[in-house]
Protein backbone atom coordinates (compact mmCIF):
# COMPACT_ATOMS: atom_id res chain seq x y z
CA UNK A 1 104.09 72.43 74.13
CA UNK A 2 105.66 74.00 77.05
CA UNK A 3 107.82 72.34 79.16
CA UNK A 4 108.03 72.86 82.98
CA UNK A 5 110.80 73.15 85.59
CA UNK A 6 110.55 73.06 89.12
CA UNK A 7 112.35 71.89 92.91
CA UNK A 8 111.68 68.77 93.67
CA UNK A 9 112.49 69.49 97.47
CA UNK A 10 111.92 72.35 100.10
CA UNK A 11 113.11 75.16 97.44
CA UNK A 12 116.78 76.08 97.11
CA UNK A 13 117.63 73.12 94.51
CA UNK A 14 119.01 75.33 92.12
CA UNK A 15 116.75 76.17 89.69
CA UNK A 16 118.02 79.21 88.74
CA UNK A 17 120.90 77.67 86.98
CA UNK A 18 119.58 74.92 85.21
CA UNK A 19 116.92 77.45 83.61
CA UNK A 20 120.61 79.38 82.31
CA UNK A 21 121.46 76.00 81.15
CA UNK A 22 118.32 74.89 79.20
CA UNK A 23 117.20 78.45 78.48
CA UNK A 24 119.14 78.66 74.89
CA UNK A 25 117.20 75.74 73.78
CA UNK A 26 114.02 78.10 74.21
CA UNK A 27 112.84 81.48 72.75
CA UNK A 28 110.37 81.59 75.98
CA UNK A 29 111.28 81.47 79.78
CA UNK A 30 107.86 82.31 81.95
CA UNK A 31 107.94 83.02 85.93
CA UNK A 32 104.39 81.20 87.04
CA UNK A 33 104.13 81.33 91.08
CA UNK A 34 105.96 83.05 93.78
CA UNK A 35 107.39 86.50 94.60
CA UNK A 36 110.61 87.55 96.11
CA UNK A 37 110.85 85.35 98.75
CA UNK A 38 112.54 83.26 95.19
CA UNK A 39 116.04 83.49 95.35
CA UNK A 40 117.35 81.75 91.92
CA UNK A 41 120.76 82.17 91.95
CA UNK A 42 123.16 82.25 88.58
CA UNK A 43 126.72 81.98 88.12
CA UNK A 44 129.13 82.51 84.91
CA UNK A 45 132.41 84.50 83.59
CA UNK A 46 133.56 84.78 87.96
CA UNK A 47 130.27 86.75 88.45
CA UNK A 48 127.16 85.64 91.03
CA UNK A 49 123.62 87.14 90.48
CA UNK A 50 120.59 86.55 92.54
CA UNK A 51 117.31 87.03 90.92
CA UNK A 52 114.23 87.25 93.01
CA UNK A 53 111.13 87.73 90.32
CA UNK A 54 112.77 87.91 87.07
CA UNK A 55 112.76 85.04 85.37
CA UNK A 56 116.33 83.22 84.80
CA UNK A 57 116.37 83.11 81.24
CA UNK A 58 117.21 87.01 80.93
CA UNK A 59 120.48 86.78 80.53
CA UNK A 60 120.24 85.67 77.14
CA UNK A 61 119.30 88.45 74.78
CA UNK A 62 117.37 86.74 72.35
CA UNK A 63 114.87 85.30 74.91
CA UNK A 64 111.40 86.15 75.50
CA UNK A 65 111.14 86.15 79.82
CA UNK A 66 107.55 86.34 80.93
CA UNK A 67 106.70 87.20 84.56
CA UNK A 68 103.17 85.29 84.85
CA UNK A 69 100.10 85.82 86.27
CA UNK A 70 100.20 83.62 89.02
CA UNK A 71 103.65 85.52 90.51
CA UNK A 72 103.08 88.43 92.91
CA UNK A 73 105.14 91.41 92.07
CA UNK A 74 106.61 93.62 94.43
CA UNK A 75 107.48 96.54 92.29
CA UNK A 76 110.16 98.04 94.82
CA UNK A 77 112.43 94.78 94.52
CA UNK A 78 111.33 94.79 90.91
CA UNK A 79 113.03 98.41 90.46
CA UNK A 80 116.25 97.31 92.63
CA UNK A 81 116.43 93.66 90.45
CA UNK A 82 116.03 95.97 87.13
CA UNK A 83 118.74 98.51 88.71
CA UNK A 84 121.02 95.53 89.53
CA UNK A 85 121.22 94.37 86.16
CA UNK A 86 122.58 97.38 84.42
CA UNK A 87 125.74 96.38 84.31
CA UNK A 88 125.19 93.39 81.83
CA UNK A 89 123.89 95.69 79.18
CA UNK A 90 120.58 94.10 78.40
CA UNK A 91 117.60 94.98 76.60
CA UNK A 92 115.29 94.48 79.32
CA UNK A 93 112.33 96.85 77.93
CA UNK A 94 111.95 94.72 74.76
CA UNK A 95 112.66 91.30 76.19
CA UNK A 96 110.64 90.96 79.41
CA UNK A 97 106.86 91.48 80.06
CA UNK A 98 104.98 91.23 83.11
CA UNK A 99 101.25 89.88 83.24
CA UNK A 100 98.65 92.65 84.35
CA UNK A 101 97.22 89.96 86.45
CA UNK A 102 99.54 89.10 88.71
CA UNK A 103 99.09 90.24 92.23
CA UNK A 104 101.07 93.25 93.46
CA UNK A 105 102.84 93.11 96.67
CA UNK A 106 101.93 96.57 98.68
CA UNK A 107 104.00 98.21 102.14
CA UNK A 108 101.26 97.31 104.24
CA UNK A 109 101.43 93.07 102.79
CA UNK A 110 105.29 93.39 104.40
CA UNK A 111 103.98 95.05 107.43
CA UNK A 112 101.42 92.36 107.71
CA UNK A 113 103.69 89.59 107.54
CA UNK A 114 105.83 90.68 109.99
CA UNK A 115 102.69 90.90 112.23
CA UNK A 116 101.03 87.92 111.68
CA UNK A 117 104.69 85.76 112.83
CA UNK A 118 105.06 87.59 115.80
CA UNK A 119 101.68 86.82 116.75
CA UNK A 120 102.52 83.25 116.45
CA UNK A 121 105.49 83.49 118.77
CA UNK A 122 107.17 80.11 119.05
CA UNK A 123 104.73 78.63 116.46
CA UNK A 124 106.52 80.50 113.77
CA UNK A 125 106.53 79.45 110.10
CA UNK A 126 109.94 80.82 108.81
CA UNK A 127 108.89 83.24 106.78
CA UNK A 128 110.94 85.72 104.52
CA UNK A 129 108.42 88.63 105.77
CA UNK A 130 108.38 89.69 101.83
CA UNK A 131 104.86 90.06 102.15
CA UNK A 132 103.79 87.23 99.64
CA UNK A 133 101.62 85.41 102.05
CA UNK A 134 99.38 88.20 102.91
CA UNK A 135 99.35 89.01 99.30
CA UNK A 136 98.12 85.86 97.79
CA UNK A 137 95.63 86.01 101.24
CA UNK A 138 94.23 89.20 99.55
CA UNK A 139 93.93 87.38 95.95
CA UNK A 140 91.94 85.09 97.31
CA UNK A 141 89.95 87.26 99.45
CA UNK A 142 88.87 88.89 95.86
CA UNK A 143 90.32 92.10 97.19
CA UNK A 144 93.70 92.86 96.26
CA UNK A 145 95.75 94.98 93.58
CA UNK A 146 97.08 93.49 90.33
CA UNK A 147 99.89 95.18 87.91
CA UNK A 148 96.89 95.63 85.75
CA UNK A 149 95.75 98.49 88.08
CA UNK A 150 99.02 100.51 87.96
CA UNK A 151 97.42 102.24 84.69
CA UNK A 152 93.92 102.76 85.83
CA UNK A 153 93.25 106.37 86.70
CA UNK A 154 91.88 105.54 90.42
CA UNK A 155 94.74 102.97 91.35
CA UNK A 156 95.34 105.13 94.40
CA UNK A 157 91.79 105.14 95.64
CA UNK A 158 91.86 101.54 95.05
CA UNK A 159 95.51 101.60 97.13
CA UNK A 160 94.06 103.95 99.82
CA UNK A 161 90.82 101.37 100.05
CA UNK A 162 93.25 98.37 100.63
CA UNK A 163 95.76 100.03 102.84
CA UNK A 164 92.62 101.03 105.44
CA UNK A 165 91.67 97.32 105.73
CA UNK A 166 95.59 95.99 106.63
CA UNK A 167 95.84 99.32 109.06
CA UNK A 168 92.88 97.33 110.78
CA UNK A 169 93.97 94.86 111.34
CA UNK A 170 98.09 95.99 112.08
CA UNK A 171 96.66 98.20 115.09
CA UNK A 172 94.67 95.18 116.15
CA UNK A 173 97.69 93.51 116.82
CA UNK A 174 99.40 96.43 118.27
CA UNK A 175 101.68 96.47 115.28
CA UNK A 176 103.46 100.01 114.45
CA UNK A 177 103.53 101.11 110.78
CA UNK A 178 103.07 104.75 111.01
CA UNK A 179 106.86 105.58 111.47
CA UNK A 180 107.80 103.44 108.76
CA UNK A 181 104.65 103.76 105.91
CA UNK A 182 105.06 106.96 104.48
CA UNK A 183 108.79 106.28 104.00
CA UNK A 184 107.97 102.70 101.94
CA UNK A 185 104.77 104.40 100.47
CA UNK A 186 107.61 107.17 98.61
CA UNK A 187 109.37 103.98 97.09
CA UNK A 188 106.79 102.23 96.33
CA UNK A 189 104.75 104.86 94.09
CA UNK A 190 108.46 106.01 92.54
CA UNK A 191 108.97 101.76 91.62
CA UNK A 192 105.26 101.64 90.22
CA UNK A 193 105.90 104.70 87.83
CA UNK A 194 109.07 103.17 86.87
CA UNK A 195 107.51 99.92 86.02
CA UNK A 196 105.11 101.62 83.74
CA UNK A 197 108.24 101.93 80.90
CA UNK A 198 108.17 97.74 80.77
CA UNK A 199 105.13 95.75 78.46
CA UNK A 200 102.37 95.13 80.78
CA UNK A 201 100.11 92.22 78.77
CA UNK A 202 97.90 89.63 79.05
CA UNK A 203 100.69 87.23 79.29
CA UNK A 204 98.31 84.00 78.53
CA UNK A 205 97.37 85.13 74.91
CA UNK A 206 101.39 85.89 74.53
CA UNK A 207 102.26 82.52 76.08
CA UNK A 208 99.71 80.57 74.10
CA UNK A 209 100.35 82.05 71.04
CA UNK A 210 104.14 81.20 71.54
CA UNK A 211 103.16 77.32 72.09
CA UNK A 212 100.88 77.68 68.87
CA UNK A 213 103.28 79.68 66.71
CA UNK A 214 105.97 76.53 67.40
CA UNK A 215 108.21 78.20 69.94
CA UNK A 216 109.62 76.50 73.21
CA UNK A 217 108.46 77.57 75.72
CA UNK A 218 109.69 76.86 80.10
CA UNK A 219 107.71 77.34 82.71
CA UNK A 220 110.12 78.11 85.85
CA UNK A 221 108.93 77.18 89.02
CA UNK A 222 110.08 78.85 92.68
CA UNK A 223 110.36 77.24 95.75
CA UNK A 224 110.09 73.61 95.68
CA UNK A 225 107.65 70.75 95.89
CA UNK A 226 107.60 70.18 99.29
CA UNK A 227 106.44 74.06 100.03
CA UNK A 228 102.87 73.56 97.72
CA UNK A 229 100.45 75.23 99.80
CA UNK A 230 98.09 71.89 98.98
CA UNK A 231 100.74 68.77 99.17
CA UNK A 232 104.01 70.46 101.10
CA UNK A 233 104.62 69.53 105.22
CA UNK A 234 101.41 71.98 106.08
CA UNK A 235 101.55 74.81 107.67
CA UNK A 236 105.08 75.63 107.38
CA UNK A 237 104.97 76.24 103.12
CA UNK A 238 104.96 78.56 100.49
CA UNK A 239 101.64 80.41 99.87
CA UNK A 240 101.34 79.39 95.90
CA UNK A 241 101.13 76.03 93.86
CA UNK A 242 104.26 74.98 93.37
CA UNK A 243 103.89 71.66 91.61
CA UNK A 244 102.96 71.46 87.21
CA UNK A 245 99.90 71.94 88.28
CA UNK A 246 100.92 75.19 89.15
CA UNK A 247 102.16 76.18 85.95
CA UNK A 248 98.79 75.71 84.17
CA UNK A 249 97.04 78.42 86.33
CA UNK A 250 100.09 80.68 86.68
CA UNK A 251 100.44 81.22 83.07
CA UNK A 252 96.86 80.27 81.59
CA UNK A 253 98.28 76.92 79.82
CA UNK A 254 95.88 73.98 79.53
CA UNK A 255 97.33 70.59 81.16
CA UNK A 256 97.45 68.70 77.90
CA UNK A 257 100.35 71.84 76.28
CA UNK A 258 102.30 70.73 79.25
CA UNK A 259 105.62 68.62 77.70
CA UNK A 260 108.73 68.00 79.76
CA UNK A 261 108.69 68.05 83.32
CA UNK A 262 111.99 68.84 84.78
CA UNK A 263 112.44 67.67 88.46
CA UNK A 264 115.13 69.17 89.90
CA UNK A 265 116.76 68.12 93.28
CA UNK A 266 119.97 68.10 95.58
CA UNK A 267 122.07 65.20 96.32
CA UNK A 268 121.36 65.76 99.91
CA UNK A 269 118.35 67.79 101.30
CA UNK A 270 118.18 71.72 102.76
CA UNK A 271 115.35 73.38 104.23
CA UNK A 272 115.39 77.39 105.61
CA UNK A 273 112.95 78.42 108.08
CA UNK A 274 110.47 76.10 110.37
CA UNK A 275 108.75 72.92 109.41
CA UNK A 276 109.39 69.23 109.64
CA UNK A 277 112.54 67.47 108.32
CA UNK A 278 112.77 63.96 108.89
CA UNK A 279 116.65 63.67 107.52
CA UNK A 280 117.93 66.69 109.38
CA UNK A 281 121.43 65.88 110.62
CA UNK A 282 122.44 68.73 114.06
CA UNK A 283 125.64 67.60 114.34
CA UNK A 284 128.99 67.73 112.72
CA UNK A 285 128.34 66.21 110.03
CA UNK A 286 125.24 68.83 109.60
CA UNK A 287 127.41 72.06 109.60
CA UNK A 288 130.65 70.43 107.29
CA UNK A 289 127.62 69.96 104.78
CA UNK A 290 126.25 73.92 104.90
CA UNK A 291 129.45 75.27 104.73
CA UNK A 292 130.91 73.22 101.67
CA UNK A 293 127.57 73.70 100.05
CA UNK A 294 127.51 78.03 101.16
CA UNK A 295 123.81 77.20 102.50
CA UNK A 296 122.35 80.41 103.25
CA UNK A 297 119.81 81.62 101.63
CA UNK A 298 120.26 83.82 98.56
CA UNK A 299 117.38 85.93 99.70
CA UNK A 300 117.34 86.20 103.44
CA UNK A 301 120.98 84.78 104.38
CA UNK A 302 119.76 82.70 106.61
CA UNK A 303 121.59 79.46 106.93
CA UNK A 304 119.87 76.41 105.70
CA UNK A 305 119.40 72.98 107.77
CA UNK A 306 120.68 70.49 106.23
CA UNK A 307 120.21 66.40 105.78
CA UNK A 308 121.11 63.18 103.76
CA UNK A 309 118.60 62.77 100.38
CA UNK A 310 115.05 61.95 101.15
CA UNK A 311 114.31 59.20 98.86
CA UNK A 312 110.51 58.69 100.18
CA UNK A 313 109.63 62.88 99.97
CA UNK A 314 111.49 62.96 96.27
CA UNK A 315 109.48 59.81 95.02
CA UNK A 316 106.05 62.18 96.73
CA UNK A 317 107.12 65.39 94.55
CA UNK A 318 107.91 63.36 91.70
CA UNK A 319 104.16 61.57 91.64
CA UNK A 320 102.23 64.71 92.07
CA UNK A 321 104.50 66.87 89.24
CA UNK A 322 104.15 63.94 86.69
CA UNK A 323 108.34 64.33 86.43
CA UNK A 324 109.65 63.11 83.31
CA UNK A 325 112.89 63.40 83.83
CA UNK A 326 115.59 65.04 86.53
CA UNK A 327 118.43 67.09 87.46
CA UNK A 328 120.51 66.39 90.20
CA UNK A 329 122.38 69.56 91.62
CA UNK A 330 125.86 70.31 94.17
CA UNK A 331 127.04 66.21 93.65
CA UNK A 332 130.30 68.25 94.44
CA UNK A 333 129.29 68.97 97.71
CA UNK A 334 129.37 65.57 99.03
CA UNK A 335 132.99 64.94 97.50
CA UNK A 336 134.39 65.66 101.02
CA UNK A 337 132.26 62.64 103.01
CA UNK A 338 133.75 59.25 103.17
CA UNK A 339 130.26 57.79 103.65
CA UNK A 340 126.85 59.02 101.67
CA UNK A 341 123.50 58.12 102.98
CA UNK A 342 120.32 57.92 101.83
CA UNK A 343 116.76 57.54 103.59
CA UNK A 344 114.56 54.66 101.57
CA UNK A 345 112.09 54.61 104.30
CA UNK A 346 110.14 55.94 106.80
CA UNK A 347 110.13 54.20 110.38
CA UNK A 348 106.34 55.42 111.63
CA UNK A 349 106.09 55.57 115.85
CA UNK A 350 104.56 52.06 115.43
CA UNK A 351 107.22 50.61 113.82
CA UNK A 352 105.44 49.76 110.52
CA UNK A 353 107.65 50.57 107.66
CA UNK A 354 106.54 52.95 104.67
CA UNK A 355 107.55 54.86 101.99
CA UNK A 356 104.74 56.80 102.05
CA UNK A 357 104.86 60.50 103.27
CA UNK A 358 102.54 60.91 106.25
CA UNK A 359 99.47 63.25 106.39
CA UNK A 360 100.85 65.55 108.40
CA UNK A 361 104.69 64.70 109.43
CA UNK A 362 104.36 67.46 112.39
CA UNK A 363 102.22 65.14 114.31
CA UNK A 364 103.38 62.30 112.82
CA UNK A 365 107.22 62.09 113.48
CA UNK A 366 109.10 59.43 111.49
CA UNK A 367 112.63 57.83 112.15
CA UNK A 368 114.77 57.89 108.57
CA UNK A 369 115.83 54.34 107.89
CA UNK A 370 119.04 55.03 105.55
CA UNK A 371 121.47 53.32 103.33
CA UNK A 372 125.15 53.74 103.29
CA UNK A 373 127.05 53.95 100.14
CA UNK A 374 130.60 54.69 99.86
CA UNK A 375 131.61 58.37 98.93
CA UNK A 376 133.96 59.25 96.14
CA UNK A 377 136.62 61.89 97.68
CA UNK A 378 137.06 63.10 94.36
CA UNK A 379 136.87 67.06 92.88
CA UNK A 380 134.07 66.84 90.01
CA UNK A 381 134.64 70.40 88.79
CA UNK A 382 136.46 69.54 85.66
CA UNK A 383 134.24 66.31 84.88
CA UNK A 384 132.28 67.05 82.01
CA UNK A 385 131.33 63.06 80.69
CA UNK A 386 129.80 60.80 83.10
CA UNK A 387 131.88 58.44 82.01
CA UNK A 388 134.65 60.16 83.79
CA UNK A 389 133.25 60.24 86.98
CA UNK A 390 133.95 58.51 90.13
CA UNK A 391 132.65 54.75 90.26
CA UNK A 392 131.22 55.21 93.94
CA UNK A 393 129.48 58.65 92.23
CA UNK A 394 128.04 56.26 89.53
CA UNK A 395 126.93 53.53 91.71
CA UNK A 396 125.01 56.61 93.69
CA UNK A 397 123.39 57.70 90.64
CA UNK A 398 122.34 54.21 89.13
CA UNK A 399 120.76 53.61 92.81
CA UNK A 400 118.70 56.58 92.81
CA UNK A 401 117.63 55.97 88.89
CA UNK A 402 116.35 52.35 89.67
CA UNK A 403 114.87 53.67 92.88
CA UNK A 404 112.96 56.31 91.76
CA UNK A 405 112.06 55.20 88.16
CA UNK A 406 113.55 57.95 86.19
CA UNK A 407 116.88 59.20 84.18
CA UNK A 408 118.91 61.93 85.86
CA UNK A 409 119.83 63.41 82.46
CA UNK A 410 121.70 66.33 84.46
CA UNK A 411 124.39 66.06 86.89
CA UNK A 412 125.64 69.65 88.39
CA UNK A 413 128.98 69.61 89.71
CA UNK A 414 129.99 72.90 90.78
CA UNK A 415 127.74 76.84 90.67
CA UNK A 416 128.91 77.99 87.66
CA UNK A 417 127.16 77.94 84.33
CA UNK A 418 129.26 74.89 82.15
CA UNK A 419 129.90 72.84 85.21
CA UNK A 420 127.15 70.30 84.55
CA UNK A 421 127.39 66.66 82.95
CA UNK A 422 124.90 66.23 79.92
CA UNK A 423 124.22 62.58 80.11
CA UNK A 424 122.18 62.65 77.06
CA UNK A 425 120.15 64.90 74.50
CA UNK A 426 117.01 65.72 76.34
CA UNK A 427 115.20 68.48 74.32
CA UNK A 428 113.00 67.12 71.15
């Protein structure tokens, strides 16, 4: 079986450390959608690292970490991620393989990117400008370059053929590239040669055979639930799957090996970029909540919008992923509030009730209808049983487990690596 883990939210839930967590319970950690626009950030011994397409279990030496098919690799921040992990000594040629089918993220995609969000002006999505929309456009289009083609003896005719076709259409929006190209064409063919020394494999066979040869594997997810190009607040998401669903067609696993499904989520919400956000708070409260919880985001530094927990969203992304269970990060964060709220419900402009997420909640605004529960002013950072924490904190977490119908085996209580309540054992 192969269990999956993924945000349960608009990305940034914390993913990167609960993989950390778990990953020791695994010999298999496998990257299935997304690109560097992923910013999974990890924290242990007084050191922070950000990964952006590495998967987060490769910090631990004896672990497998599997960069799938469905990610798209840029192999510049792939060098620079590689480079930035010298310094923890770690066999990275023997325990991390990339698929030859995922997509490859070119110059031109980044170039591309840029273009197409100034061209929508004020209609802006919020993206990272990594290039990962424009290179999952060119998947699908059937014309784009895959890791696979690094070794083929024509992969710069097939480079030169693609690069034509986004010049197109960059001078067709007036878009400059030829003072910058040549520069990011130089790193880009020195990262590609130096991604050449790493396995390059058909990463389903080596995933399925794990599952069949009785080893644990987890599927880490990017982004968050509420960014799936299918079932997030359309048009401002991710360009990827990023529900279970997901999983199965990002690593070539069939829906019935699919085990545990870890929903992960924050005790309040955060988005970065454009989009609707019905709990949004733009006032004091707001910016005391971003800057106990340092939300900015580990890729782009952005700072994050922020707003009270979204109970009718969080029961969406938990139907569509089949969760089976949940993690609830940064509790600590709300230690400083006197009051905690929660939205149960949606107010629609006609004043029905729902707890329904609307088709489309850009055209469909909707007024939060919270519930107040007292805050517990206390530091968690030492709390290790949950029967040591706070009795408002408690009362919060039995609400949300009757509410939304599952356990919240994992409680996170500060960034580092042991600060997280185990409420029970989770892994069979």
């Amino acid at each position: 079986m192969i269990d999956v883990l993924l945000g349960l939210q608009w990305g940034d839930e914390g993913k990167g450390k609960i993989v950390d967590v778990l990953a020791p319970q695994y010999q298999v950690v496998a990257r299935f959608q997304g690109g560097p626009n992923a910013g999974h950030t990890l924290e242990f011994n007084g050191l922070k690292h950000v990964l952006h397409q590495i998967p987060s279990g490769i910090f631990r030496n004896d672990i497998l970490n599997i960069i799938g098919n469905g990610v798209v690799l840029d192999p510049i921040v792939f060098k620079k991620e590689i480079d930035g992990l010298a310094k923890f000594n770690l066999a990275l040629t023997a325990n991390l393989q990339i698929s030859r089918k995922a997509s490859i993220i070119i110059p031109t995609h980044r170039l591309l990117d840029a273009a197409y969000e100034q061209a929508k002006g004020d209609s802006k999505i919020g993206s990272t400008l990594r290039g990962i929309g424009p290179t999952y456009q060119d998947k699908v289009a059937r014309q784009g370059l895959r890791v696979g083609d690094i070794l083929s003896p024509n992969f710069q005719e097939k480079y030169n053929k693609l690069v034509a076709i986004h010049k197109v259409i960059l001078d067709q929006n007036n878009f400059d590239h030829a003072s910058v190209l040549p520069q990011a064409e130089t790193e880009f063919f020195g990262a590609v040669e130096f991604m050449k020394q790493f396995q390059l494999n058909d990463s389903e066979y080596a995933v399925n055979e794990a599952i069949q040869s009785g080893k644990k594997v987890l599927a880490e997810g990017a982004q968050g639930s509420l960014l799936d190009i299918d079932f997030g607040s359309y048009p401002f998401v991710t360009s990827s799957s990023t529900m279970t669903a997901g999983a199965c067609t990002g690593l070539g696993v069939a829906p019935g090996q699919i085990g545990e499904v870890y929903g992960i989520f924050k005790a309040y919400c955060t988005r970065v970029g454009s989009g609707p956000f019905p709990t949004e708070l733009l006032d004091e409260t707001g910016e005391q909540m971003r800057q106990e919880g340092r939300e900015f985001g580990s890729t782009t530094g952005r700072p994050r919008r922020c707003g009270w927990l979204d109970l009718p969203a969080l029961k969406y992304a938990i139907m569509i992923n089949g969760v089976t269970q949940l993690v609830m990060m940064k509790v600590d964060v709300l230690n400083i509030f006197d009051e905690i709220k929660v939205c149960t419900h949606y107010e629609l402009p006609n004043g029905d009730m729902t707890e329904k997420m609307p088709y489309d909640l850009c055209d469909t605004p909707v007024k939060p209808v919270y519930q107040s529960f007292a805050g517990w002013k206390t530091d968690l950072t030492d709390i290790r049983s949950f029967a040591d924490v706070p009795p408002e904190l408690a009362t919060y977490v039995y609400f949300l487990e009757d509410t939304l119908g599952l356990p919240i085996n994992f409680i996170s209580t500060s960034p580092d690596r042991e600060a997280i309540i185990h409420r029970q054992a989770v892994i069979a």
